[in-house]
Structures are given as C-alpha cells and as structure tokens.
PDB file of N, CA and C in Angstrom:
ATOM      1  N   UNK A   1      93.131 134.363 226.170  1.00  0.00           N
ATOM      2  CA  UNK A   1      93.713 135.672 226.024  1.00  0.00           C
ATOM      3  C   UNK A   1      94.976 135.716 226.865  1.00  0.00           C
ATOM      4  N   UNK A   2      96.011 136.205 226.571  1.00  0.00           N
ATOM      5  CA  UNK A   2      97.182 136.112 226.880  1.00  0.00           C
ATOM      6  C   UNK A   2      97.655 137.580 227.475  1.00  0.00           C
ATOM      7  N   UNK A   3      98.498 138.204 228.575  1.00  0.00           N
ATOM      8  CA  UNK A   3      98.846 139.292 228.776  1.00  0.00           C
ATOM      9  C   UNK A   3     100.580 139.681 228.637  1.00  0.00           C
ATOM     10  N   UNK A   4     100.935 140.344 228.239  1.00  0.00           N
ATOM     11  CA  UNK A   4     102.151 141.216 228.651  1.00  0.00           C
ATOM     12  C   UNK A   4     102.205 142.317 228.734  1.00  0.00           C
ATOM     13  N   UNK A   5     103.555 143.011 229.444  1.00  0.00           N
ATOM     14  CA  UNK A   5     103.829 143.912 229.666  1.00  0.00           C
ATOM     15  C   UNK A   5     103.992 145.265 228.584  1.00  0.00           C
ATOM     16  N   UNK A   6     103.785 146.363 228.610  1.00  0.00           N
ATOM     17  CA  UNK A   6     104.026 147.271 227.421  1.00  0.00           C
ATOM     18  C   UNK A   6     105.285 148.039 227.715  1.00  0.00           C
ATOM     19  N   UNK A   7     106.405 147.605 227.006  1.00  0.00           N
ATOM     20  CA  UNK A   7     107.715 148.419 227.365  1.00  0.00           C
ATOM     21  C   UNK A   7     107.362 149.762 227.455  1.00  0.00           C
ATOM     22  N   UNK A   8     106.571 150.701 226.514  1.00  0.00           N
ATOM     23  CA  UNK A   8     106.422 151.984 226.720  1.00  0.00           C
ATOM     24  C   UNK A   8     105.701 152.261 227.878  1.00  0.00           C
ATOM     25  N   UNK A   9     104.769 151.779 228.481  1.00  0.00           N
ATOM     26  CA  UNK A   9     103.756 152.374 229.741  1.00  0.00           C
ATOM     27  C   UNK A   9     104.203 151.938 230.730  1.00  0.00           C
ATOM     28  N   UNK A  10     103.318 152.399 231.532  1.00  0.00           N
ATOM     29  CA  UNK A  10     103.823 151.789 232.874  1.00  0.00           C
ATOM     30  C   UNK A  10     103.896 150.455 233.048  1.00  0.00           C
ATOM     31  N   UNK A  11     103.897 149.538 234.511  1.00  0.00           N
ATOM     32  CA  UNK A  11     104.316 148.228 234.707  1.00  0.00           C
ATOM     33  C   UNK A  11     102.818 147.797 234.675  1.00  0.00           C
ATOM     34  N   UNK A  12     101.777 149.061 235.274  1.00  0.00           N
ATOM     35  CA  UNK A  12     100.585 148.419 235.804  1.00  0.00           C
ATOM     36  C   UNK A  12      99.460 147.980 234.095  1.00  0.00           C
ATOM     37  N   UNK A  13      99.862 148.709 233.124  1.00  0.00           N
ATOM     38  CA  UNK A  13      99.156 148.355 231.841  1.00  0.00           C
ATOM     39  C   UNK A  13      99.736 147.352 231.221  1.00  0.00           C
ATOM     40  N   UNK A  14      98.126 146.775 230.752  1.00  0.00           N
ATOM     41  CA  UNK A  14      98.848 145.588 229.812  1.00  0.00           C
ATOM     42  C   UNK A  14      98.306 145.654 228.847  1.00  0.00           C
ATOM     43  N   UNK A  15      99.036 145.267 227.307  1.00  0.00           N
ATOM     44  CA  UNK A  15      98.321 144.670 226.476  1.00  0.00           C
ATOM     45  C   UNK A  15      97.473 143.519 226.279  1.00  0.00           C
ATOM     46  N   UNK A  16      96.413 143.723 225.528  1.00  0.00           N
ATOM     47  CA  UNK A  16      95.794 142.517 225.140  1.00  0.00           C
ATOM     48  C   UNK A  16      96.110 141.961 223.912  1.00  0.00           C
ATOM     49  N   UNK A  17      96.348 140.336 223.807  1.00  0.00           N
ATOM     50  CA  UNK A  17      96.985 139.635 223.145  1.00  0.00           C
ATOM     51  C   UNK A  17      96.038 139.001 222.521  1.00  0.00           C
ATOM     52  N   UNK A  18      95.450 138.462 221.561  1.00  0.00           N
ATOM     53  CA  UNK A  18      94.256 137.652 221.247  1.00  0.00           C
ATOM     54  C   UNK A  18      95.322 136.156 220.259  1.00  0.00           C
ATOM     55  N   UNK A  19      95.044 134.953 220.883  1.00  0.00           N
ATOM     56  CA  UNK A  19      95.248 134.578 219.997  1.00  0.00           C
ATOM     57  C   UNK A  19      94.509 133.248 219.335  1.00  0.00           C
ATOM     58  N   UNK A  20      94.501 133.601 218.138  1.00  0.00           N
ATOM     59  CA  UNK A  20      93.427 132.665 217.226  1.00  0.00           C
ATOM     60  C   UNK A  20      93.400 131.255 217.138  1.00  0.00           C
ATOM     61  N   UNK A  21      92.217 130.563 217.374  1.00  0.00           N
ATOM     62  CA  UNK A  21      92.304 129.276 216.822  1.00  0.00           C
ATOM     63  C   UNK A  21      92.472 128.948 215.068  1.00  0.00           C
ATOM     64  N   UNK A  22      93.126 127.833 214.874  1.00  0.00           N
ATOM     65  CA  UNK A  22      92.497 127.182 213.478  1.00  0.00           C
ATOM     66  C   UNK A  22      91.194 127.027 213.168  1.00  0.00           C
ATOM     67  N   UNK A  23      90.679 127.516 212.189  1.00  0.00           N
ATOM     68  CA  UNK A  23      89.709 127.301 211.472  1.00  0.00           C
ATOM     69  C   UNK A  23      89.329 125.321 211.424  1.00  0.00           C
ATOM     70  N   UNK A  24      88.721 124.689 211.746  1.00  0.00           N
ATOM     71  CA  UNK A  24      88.740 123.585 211.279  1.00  0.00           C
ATOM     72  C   UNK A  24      87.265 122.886 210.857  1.00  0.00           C
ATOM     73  N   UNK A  25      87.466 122.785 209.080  1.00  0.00           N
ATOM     74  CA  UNK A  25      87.022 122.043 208.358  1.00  0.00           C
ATOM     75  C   UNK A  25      86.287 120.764 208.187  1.00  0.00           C
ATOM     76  N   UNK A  26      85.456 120.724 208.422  1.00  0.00           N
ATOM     77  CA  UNK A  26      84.756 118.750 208.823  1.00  0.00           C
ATOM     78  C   UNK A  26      84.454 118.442 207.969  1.00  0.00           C
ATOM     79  N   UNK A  27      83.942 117.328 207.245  1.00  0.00           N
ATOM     80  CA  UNK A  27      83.674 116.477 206.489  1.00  0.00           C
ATOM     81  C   UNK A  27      82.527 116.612 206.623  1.00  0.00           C
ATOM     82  N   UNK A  28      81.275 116.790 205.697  1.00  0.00           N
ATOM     83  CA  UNK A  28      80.271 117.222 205.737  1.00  0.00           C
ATOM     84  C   UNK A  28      79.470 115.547 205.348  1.00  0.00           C
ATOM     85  N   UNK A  29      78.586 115.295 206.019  1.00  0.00           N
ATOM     86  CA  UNK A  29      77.647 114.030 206.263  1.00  0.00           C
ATOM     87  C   UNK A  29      76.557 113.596 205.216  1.00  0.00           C
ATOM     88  N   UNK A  30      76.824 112.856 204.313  1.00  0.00           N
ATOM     89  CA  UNK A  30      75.632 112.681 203.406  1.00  0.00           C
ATOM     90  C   UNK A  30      74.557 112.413 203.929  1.00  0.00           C
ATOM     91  N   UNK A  31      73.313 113.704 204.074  1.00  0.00           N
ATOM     92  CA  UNK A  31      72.216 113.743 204.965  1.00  0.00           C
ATOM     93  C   UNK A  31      71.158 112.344 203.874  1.00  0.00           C
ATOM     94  N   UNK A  32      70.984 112.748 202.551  1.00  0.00           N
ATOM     95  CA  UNK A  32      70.381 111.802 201.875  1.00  0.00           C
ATOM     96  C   UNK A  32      70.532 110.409 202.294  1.00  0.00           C
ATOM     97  N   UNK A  33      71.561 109.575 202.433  1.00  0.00           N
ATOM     98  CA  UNK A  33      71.939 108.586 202.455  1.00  0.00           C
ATOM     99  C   UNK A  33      71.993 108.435 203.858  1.00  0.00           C
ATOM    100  N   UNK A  34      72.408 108.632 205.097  1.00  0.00           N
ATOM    101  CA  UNK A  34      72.543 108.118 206.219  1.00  0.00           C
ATOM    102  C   UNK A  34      71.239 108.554 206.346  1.00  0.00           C
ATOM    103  N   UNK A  35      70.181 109.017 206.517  1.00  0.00           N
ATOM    104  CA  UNK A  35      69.248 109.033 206.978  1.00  0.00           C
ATOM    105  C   UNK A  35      67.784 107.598 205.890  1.00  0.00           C
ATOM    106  N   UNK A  36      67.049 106.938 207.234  1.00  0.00           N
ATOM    107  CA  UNK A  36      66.158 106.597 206.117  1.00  0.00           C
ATOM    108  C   UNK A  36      65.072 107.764 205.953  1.00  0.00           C
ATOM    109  N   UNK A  37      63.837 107.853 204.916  1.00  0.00           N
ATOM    110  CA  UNK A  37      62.720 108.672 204.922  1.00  0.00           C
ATOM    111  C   UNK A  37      62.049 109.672 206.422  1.00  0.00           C
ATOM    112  N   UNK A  38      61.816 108.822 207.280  1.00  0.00           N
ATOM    113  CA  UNK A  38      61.177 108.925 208.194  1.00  0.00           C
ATOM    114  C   UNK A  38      62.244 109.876 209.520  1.00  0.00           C
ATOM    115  N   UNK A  39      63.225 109.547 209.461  1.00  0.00           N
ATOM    116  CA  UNK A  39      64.746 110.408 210.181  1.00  0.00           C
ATOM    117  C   UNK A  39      64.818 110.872 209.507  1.00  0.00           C
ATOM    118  N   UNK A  40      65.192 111.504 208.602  1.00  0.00           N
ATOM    119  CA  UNK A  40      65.109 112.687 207.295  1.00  0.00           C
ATOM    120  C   UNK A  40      63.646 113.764 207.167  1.00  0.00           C
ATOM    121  N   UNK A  41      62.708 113.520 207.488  1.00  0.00           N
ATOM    122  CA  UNK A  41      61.492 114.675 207.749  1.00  0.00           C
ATOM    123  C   UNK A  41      61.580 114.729 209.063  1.00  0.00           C
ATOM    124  N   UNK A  42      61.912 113.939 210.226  1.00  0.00           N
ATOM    125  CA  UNK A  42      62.099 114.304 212.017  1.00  0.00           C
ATOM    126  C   UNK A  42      63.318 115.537 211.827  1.00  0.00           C
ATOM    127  N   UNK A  43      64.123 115.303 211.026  1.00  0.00           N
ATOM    128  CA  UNK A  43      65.298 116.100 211.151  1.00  0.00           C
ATOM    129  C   UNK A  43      64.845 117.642 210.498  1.00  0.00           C
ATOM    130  N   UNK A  44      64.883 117.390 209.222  1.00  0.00           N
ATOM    131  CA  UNK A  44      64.504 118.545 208.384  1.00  0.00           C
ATOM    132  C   UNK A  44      63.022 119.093 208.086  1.00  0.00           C
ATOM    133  N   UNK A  45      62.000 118.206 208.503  1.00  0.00           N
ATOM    134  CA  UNK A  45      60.712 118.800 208.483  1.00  0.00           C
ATOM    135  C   UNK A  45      60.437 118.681 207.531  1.00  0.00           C
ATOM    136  N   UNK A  46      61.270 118.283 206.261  1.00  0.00           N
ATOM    137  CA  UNK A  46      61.074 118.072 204.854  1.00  0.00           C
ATOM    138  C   UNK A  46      61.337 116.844 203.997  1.00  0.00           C
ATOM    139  N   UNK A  47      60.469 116.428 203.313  1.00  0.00           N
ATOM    140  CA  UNK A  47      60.751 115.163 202.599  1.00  0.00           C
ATOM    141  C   UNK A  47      61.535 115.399 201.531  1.00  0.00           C
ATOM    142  N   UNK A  48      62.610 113.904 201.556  1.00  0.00           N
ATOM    143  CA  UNK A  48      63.693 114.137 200.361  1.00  0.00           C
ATOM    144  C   UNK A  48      63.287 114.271 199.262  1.00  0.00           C
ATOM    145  N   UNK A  49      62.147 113.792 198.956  1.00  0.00           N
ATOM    146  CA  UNK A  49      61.467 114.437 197.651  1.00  0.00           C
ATOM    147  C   UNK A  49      61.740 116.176 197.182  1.00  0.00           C
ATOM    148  N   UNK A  50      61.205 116.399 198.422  1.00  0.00           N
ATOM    149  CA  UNK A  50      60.461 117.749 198.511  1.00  0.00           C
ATOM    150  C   UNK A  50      62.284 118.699 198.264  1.00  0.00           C
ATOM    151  N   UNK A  51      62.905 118.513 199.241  1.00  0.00           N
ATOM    152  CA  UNK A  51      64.474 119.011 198.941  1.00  0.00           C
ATOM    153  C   UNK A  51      65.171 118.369 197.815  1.00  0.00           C
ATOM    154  N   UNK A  52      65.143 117.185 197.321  1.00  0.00           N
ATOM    155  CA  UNK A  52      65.704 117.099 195.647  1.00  0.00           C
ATOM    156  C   UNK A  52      64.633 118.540 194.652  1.00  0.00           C
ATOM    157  N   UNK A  53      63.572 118.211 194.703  1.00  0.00           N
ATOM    158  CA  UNK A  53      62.721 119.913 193.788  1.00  0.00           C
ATOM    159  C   UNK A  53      63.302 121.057 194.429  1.00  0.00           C
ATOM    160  N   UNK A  54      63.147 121.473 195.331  1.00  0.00           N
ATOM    161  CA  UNK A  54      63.954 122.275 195.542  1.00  0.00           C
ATOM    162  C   UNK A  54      65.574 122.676 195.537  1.00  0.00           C
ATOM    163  N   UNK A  55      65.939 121.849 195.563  1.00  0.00           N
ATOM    164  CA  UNK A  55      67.566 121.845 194.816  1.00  0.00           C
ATOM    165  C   UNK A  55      67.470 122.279 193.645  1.00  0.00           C
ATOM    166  N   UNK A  56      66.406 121.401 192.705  1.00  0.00           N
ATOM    167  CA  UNK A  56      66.520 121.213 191.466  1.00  0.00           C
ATOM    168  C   UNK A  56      66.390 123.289 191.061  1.00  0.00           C
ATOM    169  N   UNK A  57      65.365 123.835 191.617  1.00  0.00           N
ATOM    170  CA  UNK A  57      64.936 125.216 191.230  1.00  0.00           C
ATOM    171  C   UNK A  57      66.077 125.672 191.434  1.00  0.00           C
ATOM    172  N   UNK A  58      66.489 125.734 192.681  1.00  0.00           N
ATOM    173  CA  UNK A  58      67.733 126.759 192.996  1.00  0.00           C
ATOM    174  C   UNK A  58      69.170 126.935 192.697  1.00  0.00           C
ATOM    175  N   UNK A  59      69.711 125.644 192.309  1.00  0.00           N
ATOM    176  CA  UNK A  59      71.051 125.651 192.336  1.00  0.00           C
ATOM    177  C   UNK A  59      71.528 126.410 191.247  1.00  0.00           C
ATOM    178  N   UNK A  60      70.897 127.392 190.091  1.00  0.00           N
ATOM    179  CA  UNK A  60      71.662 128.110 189.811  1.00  0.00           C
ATOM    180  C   UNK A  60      71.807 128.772 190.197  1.00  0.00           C
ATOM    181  N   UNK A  61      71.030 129.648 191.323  1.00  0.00           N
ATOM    182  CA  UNK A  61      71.328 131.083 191.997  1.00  0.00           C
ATOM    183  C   UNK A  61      72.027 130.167 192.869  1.00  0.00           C
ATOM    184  N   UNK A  62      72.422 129.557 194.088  1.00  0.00           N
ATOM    185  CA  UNK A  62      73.575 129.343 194.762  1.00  0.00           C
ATOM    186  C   UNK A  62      74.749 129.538 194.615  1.00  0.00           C
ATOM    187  N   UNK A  63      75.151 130.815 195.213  1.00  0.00           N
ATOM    188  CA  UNK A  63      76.422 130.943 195.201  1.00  0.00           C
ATOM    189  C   UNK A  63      77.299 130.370 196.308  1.00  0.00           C
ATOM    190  N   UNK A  64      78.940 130.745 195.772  1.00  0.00           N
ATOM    191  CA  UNK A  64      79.832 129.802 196.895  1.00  0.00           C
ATOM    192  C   UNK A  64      80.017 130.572 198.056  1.00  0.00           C
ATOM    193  N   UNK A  65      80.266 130.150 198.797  1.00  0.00           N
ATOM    194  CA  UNK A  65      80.357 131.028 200.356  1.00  0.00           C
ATOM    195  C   UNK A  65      81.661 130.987 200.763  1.00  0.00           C
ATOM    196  N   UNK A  66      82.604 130.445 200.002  1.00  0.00           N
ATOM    197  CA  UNK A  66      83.678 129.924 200.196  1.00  0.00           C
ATOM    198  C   UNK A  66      84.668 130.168 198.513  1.00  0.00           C
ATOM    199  N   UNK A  67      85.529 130.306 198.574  1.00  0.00           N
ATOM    200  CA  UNK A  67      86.717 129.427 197.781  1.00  0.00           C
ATOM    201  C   UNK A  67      87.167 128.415 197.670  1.00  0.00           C
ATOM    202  N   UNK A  68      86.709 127.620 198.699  1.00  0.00           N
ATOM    203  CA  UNK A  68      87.102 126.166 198.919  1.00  0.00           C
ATOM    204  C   UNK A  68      86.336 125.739 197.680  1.00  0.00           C
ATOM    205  N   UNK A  69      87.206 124.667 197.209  1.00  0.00           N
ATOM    206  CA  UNK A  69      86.179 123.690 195.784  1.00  0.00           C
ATOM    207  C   UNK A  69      85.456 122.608 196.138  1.00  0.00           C
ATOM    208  N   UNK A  70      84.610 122.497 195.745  1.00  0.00           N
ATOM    209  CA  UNK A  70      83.285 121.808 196.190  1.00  0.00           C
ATOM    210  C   UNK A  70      82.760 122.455 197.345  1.00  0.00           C
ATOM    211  N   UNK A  71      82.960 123.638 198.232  1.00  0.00           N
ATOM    212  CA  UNK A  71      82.272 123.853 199.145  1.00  0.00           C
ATOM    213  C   UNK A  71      80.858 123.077 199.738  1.00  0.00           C
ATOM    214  N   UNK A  72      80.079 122.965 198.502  1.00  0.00           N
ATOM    215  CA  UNK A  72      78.422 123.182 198.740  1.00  0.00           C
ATOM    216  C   UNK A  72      78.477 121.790 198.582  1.00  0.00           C
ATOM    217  N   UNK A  73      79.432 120.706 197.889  1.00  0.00           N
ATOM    218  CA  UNK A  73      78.888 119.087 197.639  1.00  0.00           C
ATOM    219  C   UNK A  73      79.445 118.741 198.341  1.00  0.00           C
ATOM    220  N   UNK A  74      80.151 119.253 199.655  1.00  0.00           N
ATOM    221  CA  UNK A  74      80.564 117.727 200.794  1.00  0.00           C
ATOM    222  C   UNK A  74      79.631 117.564 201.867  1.00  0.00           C
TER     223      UNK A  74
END
C-alpha cells in the first residue's frame, strides 16, 4: 500500500493507494498422468476410476468459471 499527500486536505491526511498485482495464470498439472494409482487416492481420496465416472455424469452441467478457452482442460 502506497501513501500520498491530498492536495485538498490538510498535510496530516493521506490517501490510500492500493496497488494491484497481476493476476498470474499457471499451467495446470496432468493429475491423471503424473500420478501412479496409489499417489492419486493419497492425494484425492479417490480412485481414477471412480473420477473418470464421475466426470463422465457431470461434464454437461460444468460450467466455465472463466472466459479463458479451455479453462477446465489444462
């Protein structure tokens, strides 16, 4: 947070300045593949079986959370 002076007020007020980071974007980790079976249920509690069926039910209601394209497949 950054301060300056407010030409209109006195010397002793200051504004508050906010200023923003970049948003930054990562490369999202193919959990299927870097993991074998056994690191894949330690992690997720769930077997890749079990999350391919469940993909399979849901992905038409998944919506994007984003505008970004491909959001949901990286």
């Amino acid at each position: 947070m950054l301060f300056s002076s407010s030409s209109s007020s006195s010397s002793s007020e200051y504004e508050e300045i906010f200023v923003r980071r970049r948003k930054l974007y990562r490369q999202r980790r193919p959990c299927f593949d870097m993991y074998d079976d056994l690191e894949f249920f330690d992690r997720f509690r769930l077997t890749k079986n079990t999350v391919e069926n469940l993909l399979q039910k849901i992905e038409g209601t998944i919506a994007l959370p984003t505008n970004r394209v491909d959001a949901l497949n990286q």
